[in-house]
PDB file of N, CA and C in Angstrom:
ATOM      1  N   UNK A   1       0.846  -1.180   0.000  1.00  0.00           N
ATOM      2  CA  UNK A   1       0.000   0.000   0.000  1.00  0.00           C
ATOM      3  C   UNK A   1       0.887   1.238   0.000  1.00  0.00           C
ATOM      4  N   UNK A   2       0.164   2.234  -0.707  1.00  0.00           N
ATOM      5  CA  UNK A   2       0.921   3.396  -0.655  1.00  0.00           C
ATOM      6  C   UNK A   2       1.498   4.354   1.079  1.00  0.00           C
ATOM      7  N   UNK A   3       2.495   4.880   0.795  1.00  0.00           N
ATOM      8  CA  UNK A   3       2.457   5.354   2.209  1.00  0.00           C
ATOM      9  C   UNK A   3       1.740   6.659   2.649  1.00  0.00           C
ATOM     10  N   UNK A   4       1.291   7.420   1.384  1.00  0.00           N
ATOM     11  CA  UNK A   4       0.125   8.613   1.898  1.00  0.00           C
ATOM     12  C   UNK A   4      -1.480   8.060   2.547  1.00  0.00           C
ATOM     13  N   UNK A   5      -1.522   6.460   1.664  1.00  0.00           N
ATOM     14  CA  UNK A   5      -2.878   6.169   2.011  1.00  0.00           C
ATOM     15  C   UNK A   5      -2.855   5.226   3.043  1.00  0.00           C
ATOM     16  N   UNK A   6      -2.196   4.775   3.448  1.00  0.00           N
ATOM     17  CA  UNK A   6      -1.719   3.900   5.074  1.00  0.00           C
ATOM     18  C   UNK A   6      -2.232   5.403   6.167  1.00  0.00           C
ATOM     19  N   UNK A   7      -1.170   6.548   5.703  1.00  0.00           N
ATOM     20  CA  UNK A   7      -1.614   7.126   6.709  1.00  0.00           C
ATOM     21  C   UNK A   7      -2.601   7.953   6.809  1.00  0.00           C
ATOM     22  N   UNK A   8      -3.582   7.998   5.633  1.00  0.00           N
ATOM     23  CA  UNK A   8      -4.798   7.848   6.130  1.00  0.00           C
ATOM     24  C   UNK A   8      -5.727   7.419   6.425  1.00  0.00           C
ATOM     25  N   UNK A   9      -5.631   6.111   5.424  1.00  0.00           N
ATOM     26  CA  UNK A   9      -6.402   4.804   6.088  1.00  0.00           C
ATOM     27  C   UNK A   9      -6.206   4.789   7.994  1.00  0.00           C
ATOM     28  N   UNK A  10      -5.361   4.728   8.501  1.00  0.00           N
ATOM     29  CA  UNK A  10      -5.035   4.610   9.633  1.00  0.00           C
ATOM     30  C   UNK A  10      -5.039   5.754  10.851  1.00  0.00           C
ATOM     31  N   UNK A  11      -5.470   7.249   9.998  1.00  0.00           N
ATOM     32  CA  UNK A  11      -6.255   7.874  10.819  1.00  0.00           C
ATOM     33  C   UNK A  11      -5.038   8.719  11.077  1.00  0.00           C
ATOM     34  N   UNK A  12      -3.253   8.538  11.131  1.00  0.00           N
ATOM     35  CA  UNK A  12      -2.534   8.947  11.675  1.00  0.00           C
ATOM     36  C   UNK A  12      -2.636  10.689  11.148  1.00  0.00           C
ATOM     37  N   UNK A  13      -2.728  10.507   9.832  1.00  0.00           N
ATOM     38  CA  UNK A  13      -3.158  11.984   9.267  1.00  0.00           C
ATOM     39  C   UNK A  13      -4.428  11.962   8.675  1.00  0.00           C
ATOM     40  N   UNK A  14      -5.326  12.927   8.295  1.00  0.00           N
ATOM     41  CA  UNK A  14      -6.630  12.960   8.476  1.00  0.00           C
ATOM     42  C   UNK A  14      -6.957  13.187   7.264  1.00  0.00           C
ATOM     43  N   UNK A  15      -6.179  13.751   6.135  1.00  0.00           N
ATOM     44  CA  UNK A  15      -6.166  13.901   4.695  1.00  0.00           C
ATOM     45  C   UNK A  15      -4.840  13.119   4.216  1.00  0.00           C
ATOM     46  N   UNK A  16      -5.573  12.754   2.860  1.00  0.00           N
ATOM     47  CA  UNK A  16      -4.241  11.789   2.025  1.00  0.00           C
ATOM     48  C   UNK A  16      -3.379  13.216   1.362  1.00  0.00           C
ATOM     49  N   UNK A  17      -4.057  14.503   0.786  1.00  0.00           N
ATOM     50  CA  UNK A  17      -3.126  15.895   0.397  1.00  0.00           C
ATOM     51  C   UNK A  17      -2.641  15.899   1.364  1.00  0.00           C
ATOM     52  N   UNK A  18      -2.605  16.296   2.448  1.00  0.00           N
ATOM     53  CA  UNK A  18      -2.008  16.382   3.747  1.00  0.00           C
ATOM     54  C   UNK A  18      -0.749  15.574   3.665  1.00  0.00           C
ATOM     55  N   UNK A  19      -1.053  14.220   3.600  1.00  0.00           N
ATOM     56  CA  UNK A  19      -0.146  13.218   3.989  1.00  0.00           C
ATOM     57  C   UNK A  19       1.048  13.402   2.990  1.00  0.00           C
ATOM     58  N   UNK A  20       0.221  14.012   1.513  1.00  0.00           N
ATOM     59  CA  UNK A  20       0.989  13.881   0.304  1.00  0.00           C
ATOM     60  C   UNK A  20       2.129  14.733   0.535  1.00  0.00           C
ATOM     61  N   UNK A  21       1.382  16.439   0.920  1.00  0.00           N
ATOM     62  CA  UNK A  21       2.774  17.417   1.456  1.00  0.00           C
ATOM     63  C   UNK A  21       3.365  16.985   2.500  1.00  0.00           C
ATOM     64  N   UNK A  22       3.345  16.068   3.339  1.00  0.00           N
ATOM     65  CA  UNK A  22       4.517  15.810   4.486  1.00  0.00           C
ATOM     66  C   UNK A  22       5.307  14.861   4.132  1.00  0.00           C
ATOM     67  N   UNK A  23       4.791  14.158   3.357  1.00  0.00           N
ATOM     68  CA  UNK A  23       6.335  12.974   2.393  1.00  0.00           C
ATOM     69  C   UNK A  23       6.879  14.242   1.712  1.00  0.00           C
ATOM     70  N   UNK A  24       6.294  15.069   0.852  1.00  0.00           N
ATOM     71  CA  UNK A  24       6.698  16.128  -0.419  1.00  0.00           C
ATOM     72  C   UNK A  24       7.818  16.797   0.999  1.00  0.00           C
ATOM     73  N   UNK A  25       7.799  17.382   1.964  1.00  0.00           N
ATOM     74  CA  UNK A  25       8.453  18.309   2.692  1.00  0.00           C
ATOM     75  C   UNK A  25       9.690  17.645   3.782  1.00  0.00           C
ATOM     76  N   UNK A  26       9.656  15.985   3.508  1.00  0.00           N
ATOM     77  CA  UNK A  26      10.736  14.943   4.148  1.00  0.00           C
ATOM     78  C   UNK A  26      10.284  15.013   5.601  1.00  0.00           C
ATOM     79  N   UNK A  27       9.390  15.279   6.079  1.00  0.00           N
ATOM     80  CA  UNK A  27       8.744  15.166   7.306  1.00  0.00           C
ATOM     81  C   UNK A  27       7.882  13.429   7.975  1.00  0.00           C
ATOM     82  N   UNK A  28       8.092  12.750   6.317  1.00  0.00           N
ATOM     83  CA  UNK A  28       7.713  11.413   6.890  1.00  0.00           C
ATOM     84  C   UNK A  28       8.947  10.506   6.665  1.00  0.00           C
ATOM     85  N   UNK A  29       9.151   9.449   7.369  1.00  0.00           N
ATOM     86  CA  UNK A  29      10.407   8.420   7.251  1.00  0.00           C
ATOM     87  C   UNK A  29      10.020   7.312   7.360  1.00  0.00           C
ATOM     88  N   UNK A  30      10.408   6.169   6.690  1.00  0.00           N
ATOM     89  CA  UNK A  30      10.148   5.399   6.769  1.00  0.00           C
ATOM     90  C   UNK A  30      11.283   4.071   6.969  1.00  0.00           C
ATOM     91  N   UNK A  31      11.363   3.464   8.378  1.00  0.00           N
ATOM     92  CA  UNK A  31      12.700   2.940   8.838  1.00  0.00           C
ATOM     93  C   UNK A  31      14.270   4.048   8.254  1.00  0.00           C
ATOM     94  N   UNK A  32      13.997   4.852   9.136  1.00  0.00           N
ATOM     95  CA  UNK A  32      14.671   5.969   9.166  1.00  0.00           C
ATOM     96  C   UNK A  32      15.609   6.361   8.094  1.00  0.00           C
ATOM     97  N   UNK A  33      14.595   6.248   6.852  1.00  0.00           N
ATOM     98  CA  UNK A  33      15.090   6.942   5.386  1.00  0.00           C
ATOM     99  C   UNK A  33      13.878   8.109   5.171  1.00  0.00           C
ATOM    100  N   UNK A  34      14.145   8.953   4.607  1.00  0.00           N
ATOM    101  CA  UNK A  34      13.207   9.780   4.211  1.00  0.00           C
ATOM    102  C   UNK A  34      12.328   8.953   2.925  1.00  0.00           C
ATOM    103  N   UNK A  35      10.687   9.510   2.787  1.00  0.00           N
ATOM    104  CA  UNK A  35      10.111   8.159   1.646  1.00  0.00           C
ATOM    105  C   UNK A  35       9.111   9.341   1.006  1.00  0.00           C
ATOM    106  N   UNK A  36       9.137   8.866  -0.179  1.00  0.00           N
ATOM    107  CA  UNK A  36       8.142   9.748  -0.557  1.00  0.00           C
ATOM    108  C   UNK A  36       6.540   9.138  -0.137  1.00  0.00           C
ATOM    109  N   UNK A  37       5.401  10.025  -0.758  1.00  0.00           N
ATOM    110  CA  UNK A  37       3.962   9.347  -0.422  1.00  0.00           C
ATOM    111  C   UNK A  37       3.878   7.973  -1.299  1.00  0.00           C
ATOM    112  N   UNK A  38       4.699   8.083  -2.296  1.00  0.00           N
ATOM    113  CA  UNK A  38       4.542   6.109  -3.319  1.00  0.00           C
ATOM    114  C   UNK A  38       5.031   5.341  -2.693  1.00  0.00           C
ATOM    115  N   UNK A  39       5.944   5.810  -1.609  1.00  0.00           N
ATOM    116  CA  UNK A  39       6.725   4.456  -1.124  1.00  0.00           C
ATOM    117  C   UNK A  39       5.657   3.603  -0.293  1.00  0.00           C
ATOM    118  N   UNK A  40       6.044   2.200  -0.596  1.00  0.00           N
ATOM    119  CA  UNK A  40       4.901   1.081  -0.377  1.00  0.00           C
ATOM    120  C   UNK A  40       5.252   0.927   1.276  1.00  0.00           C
ATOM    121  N   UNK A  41       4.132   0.546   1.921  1.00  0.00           N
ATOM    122  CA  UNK A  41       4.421   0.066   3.704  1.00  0.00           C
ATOM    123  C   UNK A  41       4.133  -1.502   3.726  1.00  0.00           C
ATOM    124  N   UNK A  42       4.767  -1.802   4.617  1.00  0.00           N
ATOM    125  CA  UNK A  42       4.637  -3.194   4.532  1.00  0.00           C
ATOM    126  C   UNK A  42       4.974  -3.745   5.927  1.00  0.00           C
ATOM    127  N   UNK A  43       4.169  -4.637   6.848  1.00  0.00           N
ATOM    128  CA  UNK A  43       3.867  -4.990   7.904  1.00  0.00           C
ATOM    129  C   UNK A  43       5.342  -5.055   8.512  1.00  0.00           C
ATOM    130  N   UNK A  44       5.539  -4.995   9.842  1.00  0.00           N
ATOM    131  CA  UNK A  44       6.604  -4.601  10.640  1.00  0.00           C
ATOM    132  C   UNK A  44       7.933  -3.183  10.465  1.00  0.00           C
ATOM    133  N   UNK A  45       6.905  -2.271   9.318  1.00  0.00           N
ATOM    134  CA  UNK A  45       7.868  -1.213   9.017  1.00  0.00           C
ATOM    135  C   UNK A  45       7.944  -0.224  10.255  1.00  0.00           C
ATOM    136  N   UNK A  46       8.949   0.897  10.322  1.00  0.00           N
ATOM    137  CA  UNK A  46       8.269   1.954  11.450  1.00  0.00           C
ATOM    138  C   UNK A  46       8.563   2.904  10.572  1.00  0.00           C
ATOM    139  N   UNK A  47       7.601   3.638  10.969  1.00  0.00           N
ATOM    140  CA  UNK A  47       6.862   5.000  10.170  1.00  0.00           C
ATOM    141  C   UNK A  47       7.048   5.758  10.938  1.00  0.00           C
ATOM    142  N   UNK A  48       8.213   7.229  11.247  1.00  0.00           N
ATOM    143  CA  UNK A  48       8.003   8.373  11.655  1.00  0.00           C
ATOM    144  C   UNK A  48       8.066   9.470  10.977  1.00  0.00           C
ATOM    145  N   UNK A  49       6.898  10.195  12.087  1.00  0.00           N
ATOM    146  CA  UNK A  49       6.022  11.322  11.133  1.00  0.00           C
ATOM    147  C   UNK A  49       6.681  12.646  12.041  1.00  0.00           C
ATOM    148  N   UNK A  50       7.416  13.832  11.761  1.00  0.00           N
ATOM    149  CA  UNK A  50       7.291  15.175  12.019  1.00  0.00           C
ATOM    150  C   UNK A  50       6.137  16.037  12.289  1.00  0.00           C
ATOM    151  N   UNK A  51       5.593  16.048  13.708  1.00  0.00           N
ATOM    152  CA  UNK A  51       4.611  17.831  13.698  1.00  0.00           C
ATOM    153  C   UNK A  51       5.218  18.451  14.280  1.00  0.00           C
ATOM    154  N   UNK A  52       5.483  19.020  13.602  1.00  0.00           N
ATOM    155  CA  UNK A  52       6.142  21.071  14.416  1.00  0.00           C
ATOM    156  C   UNK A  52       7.227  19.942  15.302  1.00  0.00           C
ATOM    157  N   UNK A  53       7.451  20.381  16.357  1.00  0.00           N
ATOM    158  CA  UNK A  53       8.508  20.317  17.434  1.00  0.00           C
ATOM    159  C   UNK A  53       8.823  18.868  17.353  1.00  0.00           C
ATOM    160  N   UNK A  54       7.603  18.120  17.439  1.00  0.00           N
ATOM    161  CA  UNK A  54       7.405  16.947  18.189  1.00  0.00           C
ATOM    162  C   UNK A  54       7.255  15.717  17.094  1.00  0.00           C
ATOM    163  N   UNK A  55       7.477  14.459  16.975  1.00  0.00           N
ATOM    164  CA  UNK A  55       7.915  13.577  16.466  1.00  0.00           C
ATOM    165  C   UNK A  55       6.760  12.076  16.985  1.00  0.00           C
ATOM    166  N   UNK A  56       6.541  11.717  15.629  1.00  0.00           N
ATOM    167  CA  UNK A  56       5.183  10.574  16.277  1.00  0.00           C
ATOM    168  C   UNK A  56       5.913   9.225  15.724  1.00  0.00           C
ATOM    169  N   UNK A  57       6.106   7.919  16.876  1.00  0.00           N
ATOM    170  CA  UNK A  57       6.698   6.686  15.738  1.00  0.00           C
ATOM    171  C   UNK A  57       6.087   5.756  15.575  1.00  0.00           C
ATOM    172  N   UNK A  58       5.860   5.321  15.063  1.00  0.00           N
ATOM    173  CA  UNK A  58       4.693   3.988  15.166  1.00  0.00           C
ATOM    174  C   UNK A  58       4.896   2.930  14.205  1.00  0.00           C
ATOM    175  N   UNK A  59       4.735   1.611  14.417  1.00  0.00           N
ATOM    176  CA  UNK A  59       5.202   0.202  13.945  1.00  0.00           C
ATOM    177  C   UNK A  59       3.937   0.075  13.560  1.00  0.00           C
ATOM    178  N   UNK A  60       3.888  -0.145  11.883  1.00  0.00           N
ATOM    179  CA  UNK A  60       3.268  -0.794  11.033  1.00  0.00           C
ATOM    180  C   UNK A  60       2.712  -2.769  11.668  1.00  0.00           C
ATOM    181  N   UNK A  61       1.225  -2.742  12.281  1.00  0.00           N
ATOM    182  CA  UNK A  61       0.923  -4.637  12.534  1.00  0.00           C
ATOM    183  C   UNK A  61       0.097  -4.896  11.278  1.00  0.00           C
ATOM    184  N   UNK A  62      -0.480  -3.905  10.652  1.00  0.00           N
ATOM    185  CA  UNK A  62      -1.518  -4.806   9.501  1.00  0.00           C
ATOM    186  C   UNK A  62      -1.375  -3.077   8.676  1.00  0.00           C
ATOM    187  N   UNK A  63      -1.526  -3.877   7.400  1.00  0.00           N
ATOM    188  CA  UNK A  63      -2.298  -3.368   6.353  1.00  0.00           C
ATOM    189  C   UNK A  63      -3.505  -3.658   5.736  1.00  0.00           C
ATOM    190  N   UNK A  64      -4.424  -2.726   5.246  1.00  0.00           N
ATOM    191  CA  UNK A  64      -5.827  -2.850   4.945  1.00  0.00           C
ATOM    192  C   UNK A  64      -6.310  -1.785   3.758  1.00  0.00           C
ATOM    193  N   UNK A  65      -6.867  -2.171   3.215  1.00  0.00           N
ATOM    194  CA  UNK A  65      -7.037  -0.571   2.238  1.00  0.00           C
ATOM    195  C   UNK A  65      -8.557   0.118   3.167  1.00  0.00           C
ATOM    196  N   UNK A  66      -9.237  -0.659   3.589  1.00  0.00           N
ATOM    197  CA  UNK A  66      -9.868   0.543   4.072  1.00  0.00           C
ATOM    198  C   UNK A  66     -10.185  -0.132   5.500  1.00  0.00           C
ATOM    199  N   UNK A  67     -10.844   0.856   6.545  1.00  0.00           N
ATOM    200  CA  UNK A  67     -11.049   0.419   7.662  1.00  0.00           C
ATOM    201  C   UNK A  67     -12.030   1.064   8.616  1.00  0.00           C
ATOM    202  N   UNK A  68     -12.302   0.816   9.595  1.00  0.00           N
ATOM    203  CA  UNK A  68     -13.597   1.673  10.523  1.00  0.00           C
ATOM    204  C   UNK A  68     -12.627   2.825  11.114  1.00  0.00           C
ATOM    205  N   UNK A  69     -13.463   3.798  11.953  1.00  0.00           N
ATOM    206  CA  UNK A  69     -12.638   4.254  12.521  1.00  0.00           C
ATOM    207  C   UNK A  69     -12.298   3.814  14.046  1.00  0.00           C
ATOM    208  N   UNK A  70     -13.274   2.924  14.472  1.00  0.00           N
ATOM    209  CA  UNK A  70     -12.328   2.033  15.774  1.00  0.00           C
ATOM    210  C   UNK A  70     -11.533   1.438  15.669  1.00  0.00           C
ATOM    211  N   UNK A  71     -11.380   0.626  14.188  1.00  0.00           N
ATOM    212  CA  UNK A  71     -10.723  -0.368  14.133  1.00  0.00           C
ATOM    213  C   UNK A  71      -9.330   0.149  13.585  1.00  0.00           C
ATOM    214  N   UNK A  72      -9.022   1.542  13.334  1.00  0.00           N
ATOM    215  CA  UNK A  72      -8.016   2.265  12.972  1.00  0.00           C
ATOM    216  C   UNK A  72      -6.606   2.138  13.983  1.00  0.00           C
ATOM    217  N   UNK A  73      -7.042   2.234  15.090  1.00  0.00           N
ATOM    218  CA  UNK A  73      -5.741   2.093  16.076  1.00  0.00           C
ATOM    219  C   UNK A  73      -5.141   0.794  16.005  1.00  0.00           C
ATOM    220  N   UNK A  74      -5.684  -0.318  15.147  1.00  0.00           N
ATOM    221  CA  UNK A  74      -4.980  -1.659  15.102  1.00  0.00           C
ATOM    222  C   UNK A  74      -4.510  -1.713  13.972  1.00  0.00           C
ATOM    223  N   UNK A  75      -3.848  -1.125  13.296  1.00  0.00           N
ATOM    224  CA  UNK A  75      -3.004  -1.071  12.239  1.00  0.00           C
ATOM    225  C   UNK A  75      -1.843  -0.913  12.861  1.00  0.00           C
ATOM    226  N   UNK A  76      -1.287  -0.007  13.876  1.00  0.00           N
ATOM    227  CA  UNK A  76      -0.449   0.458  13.956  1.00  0.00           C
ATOM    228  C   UNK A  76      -0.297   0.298  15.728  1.00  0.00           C
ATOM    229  N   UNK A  77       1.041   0.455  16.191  1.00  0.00           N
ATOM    230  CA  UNK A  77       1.167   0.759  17.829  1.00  0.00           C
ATOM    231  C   UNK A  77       2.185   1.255  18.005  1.00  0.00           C
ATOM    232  N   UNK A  78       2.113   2.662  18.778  1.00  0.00           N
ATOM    233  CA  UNK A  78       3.440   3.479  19.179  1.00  0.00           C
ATOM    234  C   UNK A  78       4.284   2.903  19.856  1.00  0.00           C
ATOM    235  N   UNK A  79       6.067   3.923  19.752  1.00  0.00           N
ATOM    236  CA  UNK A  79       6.941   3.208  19.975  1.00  0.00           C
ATOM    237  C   UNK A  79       7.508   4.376  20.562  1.00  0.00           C
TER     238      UNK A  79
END
């Protein structure tokens, strides 16, 4: 799956444009390379995301193309 639509499938960002300018601005990483929004995710990756000051990390457990929004926090678990 793409990595703009993981993170919105998964709720972490709330728009896929959104998601698109924070790969576009190197603010997302993926196992601590910078990735663009095409780069694919794939179960046991870690994904950290840049807001302002503060830094979010979280380990890829499932991929899904779409999902509820309860069932959103089980994609992923912070680290």
């Amino acid at each position: 799956m793409r990595l703009d639509k993981f993170l919105k499938v998964s709720r972490l960002i709330k728009r896929r444009t959104v998601a698109n300018d924070a790969c576009d601005a190197g603010r997302v990483m993926i196992n601590n390379k910078p990735a663009k929004a095409s780069a694919t995710v794939k179960v046991g990756d870690i994904i950290e995301i840049g807001f302002g000051s503060k830094a979010v990390k979280v380990e890829v457990l499932d991929v899904q193309e779409t999902t509820k929004k309860d069932d959103a926090k089980e994609l992923y678990r912070y680290i």
